[in-house]
C-alpha atoms as a PDB file:
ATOM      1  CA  UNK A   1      54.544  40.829  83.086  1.00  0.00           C
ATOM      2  CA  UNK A   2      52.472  42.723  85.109  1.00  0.00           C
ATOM      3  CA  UNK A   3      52.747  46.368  85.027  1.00  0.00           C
ATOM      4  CA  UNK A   4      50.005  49.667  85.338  1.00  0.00           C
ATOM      5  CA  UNK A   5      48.719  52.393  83.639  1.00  0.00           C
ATOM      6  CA  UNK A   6      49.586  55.698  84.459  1.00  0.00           C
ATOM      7  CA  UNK A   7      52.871  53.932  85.471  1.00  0.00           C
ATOM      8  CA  UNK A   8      56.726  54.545  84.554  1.00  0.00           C
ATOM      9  CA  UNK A   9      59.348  51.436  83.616  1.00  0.00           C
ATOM     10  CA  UNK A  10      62.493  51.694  82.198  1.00  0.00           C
ATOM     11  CA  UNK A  11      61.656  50.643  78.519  1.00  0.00           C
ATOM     12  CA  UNK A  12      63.715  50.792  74.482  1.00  0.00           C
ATOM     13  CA  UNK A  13      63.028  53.113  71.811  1.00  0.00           C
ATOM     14  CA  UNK A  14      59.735  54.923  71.052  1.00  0.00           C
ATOM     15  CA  UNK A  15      57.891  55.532  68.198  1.00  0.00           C
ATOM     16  CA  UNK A  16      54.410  57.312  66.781  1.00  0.00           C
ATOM     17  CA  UNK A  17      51.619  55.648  64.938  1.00  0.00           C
ATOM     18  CA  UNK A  18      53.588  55.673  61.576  1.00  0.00           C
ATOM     19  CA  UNK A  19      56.281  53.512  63.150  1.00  0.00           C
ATOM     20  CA  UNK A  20      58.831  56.806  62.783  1.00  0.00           C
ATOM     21  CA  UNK A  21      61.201  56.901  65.695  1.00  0.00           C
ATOM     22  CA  UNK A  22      60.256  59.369  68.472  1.00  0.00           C
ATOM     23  CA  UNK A  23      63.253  58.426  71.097  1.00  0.00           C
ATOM     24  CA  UNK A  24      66.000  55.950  70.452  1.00  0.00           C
ATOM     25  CA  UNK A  25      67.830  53.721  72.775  1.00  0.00           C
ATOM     26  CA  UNK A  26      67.001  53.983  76.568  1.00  0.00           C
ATOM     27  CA  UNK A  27      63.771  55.725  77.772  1.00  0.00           C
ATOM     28  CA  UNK A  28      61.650  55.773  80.166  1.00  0.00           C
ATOM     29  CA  UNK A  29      57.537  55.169  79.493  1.00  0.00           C
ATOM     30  CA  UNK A  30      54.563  56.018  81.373  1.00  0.00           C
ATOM     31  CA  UNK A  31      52.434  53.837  80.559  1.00  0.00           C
ATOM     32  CA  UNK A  32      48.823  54.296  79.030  1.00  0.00           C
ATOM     33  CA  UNK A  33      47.487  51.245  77.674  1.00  0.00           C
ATOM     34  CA  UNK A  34      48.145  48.387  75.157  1.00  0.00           C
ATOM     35  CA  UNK A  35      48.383  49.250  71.736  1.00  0.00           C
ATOM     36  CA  UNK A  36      44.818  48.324  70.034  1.00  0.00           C
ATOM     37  CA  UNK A  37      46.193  47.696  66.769  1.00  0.00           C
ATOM     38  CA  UNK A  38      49.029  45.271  67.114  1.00  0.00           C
ATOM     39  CA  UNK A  39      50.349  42.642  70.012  1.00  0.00           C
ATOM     40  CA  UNK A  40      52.706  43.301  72.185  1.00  0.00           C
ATOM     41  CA  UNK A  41      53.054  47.115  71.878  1.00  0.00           C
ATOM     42  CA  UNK A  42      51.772  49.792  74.687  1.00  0.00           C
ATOM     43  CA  UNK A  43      51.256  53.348  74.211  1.00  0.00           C
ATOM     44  CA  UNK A  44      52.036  55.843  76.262  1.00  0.00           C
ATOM     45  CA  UNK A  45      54.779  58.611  76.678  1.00  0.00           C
ATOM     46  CA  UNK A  46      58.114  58.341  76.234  1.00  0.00           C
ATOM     47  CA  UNK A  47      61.598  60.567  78.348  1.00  0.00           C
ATOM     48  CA  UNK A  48      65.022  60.093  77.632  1.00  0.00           C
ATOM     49  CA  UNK A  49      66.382  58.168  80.534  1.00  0.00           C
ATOM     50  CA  UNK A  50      69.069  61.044  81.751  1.00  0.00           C
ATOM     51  CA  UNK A  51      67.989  62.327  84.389  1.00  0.00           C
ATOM     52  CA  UNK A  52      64.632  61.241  84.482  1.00  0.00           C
ATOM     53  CA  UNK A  53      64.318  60.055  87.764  1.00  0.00           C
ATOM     54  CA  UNK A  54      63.723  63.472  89.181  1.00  0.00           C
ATOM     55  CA  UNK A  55      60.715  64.382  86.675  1.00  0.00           C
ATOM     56  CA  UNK A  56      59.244  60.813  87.509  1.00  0.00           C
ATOM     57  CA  UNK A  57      59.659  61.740  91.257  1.00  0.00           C
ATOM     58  CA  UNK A  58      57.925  65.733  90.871  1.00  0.00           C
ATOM     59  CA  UNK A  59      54.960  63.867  88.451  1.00  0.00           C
ATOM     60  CA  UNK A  60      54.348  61.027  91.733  1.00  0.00           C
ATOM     61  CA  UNK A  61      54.461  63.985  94.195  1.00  0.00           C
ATOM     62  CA  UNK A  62      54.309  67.458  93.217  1.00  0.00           C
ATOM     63  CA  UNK A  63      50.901  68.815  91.523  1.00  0.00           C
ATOM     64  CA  UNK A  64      52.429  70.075  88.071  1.00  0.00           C
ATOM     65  CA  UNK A  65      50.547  72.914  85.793  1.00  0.00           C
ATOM     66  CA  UNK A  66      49.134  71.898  82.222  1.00  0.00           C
ATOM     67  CA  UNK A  67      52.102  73.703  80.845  1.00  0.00           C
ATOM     68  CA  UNK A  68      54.644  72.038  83.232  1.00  0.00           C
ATOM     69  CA  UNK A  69      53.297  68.464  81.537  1.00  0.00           C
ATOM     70  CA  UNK A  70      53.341  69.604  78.103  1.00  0.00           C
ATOM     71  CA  UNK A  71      57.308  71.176  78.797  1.00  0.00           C
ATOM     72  CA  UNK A  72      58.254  67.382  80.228  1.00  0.00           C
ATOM     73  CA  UNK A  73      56.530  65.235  77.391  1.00  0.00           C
ATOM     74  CA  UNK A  74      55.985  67.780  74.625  1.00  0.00           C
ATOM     75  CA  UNK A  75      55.442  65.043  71.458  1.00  0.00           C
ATOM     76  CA  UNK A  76      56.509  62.040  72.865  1.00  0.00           C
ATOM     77  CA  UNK A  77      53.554  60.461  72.911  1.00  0.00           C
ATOM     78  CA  UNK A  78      53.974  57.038  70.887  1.00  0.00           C
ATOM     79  CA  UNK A  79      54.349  53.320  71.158  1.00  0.00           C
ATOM     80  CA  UNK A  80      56.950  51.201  72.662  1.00  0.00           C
ATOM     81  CA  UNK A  81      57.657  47.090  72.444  1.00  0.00           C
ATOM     82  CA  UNK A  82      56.158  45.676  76.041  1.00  0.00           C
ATOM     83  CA  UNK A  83      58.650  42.891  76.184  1.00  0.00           C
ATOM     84  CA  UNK A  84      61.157  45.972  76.654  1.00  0.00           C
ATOM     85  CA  UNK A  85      59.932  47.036  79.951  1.00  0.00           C
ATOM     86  CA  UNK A  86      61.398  46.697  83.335  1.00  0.00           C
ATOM     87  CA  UNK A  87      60.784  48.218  86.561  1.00  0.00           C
ATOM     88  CA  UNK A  88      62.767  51.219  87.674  1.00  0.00           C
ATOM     89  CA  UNK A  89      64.665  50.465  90.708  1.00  0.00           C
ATOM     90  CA  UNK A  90      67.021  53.740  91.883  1.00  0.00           C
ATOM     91  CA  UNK A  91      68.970  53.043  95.075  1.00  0.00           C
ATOM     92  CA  UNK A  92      66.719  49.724  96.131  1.00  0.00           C
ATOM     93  CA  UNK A  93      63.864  52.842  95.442  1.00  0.00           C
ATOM     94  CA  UNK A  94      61.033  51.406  93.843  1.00  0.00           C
ATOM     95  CA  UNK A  95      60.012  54.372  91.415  1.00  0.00           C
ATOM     96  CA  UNK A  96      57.356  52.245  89.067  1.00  0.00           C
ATOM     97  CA  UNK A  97      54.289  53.412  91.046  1.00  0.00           C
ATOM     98  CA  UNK A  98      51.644  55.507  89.360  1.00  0.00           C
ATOM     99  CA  UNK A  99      51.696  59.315  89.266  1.00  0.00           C
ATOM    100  CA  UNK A 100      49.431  62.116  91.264  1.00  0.00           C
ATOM    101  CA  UNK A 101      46.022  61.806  90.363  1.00  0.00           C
ATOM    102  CA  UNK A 102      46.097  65.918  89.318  1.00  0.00           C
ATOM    103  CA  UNK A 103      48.577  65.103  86.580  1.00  0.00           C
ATOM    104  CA  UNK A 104      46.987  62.315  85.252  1.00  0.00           C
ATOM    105  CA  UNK A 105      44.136  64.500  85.035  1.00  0.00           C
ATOM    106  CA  UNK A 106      46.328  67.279  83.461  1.00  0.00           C
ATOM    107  CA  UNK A 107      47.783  64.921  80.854  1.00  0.00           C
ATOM    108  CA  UNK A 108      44.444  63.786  79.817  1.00  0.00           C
ATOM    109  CA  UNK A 109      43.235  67.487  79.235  1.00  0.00           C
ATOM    110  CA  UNK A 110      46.427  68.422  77.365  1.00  0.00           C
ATOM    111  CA  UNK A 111      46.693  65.681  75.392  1.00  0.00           C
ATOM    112  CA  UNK A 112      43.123  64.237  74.778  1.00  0.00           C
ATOM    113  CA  UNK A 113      43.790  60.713  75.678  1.00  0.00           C
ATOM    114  CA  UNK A 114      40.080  59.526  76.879  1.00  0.00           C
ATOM    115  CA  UNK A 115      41.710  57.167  79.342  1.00  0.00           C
ATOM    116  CA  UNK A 116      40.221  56.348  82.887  1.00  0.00           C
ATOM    117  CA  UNK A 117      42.502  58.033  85.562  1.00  0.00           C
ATOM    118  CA  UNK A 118      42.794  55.566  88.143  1.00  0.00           C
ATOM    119  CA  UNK A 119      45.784  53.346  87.906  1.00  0.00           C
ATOM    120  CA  UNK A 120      45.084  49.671  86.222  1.00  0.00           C
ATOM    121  CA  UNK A 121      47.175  46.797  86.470  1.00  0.00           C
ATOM    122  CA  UNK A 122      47.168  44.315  83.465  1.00  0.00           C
ATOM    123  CA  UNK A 123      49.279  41.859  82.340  1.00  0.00           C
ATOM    124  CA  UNK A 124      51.258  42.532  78.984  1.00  0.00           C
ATOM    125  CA  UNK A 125      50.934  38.365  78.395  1.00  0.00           C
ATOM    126  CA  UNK A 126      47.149  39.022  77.846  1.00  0.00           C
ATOM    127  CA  UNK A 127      47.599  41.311  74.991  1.00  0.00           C
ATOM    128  CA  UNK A 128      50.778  39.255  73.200  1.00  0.00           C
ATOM    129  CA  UNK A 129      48.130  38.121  70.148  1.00  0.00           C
ATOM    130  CA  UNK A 130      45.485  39.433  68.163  1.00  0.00           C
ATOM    131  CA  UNK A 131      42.724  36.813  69.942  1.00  0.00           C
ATOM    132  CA  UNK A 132      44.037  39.374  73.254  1.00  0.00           C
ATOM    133  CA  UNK A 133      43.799  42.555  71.909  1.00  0.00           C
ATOM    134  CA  UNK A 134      39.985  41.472  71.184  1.00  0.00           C
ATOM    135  CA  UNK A 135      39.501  41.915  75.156  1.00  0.00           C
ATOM    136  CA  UNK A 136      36.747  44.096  76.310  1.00  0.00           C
ATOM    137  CA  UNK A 137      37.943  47.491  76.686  1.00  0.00           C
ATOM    138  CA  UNK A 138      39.102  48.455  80.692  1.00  0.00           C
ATOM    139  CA  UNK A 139      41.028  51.785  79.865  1.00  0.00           C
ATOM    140  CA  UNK A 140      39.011  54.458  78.030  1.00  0.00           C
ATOM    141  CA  UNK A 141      36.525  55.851  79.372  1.00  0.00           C
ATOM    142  CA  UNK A 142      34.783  58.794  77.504  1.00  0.00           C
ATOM    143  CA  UNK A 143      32.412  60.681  79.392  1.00  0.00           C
ATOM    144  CA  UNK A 144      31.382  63.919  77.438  1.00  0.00           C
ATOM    145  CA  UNK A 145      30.084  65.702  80.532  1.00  0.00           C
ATOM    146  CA  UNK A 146      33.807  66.180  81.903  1.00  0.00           C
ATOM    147  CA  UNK A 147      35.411  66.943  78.305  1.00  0.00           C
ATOM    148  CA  UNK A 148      36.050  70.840  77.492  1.00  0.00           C
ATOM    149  CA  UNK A 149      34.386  71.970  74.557  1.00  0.00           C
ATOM    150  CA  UNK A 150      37.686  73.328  73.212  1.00  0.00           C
ATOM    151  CA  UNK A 151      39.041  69.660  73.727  1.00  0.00           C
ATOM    152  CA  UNK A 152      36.108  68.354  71.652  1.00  0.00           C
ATOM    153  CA  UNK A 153      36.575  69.923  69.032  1.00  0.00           C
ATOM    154  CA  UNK A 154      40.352  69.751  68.978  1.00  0.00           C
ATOM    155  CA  UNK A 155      39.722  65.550  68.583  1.00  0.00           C
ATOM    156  CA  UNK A 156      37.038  66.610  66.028  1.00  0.00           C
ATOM    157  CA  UNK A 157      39.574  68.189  63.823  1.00  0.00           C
ATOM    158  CA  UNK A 158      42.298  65.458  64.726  1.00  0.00           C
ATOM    159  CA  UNK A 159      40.333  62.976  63.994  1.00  0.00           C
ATOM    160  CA  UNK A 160      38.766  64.530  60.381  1.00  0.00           C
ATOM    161  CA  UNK A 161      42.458  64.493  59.787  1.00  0.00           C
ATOM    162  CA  UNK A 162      43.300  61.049  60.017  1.00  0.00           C
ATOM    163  CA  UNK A 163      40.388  60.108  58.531  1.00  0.00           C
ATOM    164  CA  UNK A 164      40.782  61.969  55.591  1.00  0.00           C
ATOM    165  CA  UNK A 165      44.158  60.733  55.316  1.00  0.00           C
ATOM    166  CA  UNK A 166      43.053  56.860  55.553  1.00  0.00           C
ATOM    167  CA  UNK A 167      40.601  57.456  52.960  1.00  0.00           C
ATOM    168  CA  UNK A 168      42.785  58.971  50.642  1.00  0.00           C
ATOM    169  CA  UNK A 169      45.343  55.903  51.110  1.00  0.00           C
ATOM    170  CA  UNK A 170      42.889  53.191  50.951  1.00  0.00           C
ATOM    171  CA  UNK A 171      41.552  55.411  47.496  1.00  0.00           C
ATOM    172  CA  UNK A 172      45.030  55.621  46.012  1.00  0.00           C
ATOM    173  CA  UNK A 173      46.937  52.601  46.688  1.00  0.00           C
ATOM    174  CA  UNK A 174      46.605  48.995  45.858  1.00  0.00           C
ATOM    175  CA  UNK A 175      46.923  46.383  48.505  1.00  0.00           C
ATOM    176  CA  UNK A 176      45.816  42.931  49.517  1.00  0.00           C
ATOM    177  CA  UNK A 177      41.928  42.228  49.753  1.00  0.00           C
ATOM    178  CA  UNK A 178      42.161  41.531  53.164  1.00  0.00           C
ATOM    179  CA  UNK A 179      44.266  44.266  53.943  1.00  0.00           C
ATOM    180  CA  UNK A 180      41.611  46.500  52.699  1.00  0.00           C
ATOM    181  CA  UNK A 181      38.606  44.853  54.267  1.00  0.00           C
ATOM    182  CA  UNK A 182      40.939  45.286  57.625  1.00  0.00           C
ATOM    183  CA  UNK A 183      40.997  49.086  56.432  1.00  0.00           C
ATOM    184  CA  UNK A 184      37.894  49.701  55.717  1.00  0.00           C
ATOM    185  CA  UNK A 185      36.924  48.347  59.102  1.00  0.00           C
ATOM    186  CA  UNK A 186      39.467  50.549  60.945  1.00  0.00           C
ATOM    187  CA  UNK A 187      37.802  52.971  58.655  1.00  0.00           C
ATOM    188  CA  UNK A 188      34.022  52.686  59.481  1.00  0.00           C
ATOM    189  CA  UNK A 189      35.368  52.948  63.717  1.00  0.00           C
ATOM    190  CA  UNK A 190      36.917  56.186  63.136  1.00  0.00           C
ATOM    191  CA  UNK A 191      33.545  57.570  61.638  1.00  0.00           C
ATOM    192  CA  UNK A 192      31.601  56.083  63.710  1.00  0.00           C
ATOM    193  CA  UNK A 193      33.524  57.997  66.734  1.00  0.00           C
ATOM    194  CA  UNK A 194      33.670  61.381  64.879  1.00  0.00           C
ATOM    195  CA  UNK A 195      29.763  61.100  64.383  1.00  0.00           C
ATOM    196  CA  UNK A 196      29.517  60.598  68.234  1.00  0.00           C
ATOM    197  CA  UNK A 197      32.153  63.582  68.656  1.00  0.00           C
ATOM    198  CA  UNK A 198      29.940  65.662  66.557  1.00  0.00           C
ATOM    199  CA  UNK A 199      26.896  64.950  67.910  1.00  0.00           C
ATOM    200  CA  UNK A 200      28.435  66.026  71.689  1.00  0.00           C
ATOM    201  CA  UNK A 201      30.040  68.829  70.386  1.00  0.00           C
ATOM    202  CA  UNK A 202      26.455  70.322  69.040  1.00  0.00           C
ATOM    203  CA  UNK A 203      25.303  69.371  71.862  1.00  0.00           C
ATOM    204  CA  UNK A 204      28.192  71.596  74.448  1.00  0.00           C
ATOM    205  CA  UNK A 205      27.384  74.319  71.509  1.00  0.00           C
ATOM    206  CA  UNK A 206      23.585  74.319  71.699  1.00  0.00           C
ATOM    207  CA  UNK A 207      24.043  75.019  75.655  1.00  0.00           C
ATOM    208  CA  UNK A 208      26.271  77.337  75.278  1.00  0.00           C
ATOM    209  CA  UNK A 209      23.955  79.474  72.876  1.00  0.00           C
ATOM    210  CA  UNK A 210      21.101  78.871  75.544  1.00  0.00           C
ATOM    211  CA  UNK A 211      23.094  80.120  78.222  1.00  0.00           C
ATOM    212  CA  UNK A 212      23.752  83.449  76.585  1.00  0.00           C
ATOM    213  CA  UNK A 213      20.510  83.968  75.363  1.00  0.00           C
ATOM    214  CA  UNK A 214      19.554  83.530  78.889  1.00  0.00           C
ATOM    215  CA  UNK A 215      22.446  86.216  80.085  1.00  0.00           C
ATOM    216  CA  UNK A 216      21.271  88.504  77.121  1.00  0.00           C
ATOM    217  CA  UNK A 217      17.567  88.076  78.997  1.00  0.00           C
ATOM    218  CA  UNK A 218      18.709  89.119  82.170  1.00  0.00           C
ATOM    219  CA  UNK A 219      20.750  92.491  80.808  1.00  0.00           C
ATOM    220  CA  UNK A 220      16.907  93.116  78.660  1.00  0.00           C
ATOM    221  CA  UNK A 221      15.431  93.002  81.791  1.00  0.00           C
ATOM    222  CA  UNK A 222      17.312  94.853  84.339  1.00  0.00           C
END
């Protein structure tokens, strides 16, 4: 099926990353992307499907605030099956087209999700098996020069997070070899993106020093 990011369908059941349910039964999902870790699963964020159809309508043409997003999707951000989805059709009303640009943009600063804002389509047959979800990546896009210091650092601490909590699993629990070579691969990623994180976020910090020693200058010399 072809579908797009940035995108609602009518979809079943959502959960988070631990596979704990988020929304049972009925929902709607706005699409994000596929799932990089398993076939056949998206991720994006999840509404009950009562009356949904006039919060998809205000997100595709009202410009919302970053805490009118947050109120609508709160922590239903998670992962949903993509053999689920179906267009929504209200009234012969097409409603699966993608949001306003300025909340897309909004949901990206609130929630952190490095994901390019301009609506992709992609077909959910081309990510159905591992060999697919090997594809070059078309949806993030992480440009440091329009991400918030604050925001940095909040994926900083996130992300120490996780990672600590991988490498306390993988340290206490015994699995299959290859399960742990998978692990330890999934492992090495994260650090190698928190070492990138780090090295921006000095970066955002070190101009931010210069800039008030430069204000500090300019008070010295008036």
């Amino acid at each position: 099926m072809k579908i797009n990011t940035w995108t609602f369908y009518d979809a079943k059941d959502l959960v988070d990353v631990q596979m704990n349910p988020l929304l049972n039964g009925d929902i709607v999902f706005l699409v994000l992307r596929p799932d990089i870790n398993e076939p056949n699963r998206l991720l994006g964020f999840g509404l009950p499907k009562d009356k949904s159809a006039t919060i998809i309508v205000d997100l595709q043409n009202k410009e919302l605030s970053h805490d009118d997003v947050y109120a609508i999707f709160k922590g239903n951000l998670g992962i949903t099956q993509s053999q689920n989805l179906k267009p929504i059709e209200i009234n012969d009303t097409n409603l699966s087209t993608p949001i306003r640009l300025e909340n897309i943009e909004k949901l990206v600063e609130v929630y952190n999700v490095f994901f390019r804002t301009e609506s992709i389509e992609f077909d959910t047959n081309d990510y159905s098996t591992e060999e697919g979800l090997a594809r070059p990546d078309i949806f993030t896009e992480l440009d440091f020069n329009k991400i918030a210091l604050p925001n940095i650092l909040q994926s900083l601490q996130a992300g120490m997070t996780e990672y600590n909590k991988q490498m306390e699993f993988l340290q206490k629990t015994e699995m299959p070899d290859d399960e742990r070579k998978d692990r330890i691969v999934s492992l090495s990623v994260l650090q190698s993106n928190l070492i990138l994180f780090f090295d921006n976020a000095l970066r955002k910090l070190n101009n931010v020093v210069i800039e008030q020693q430069e204000e500090l200058n300019k008070l010295k010399s008036k």
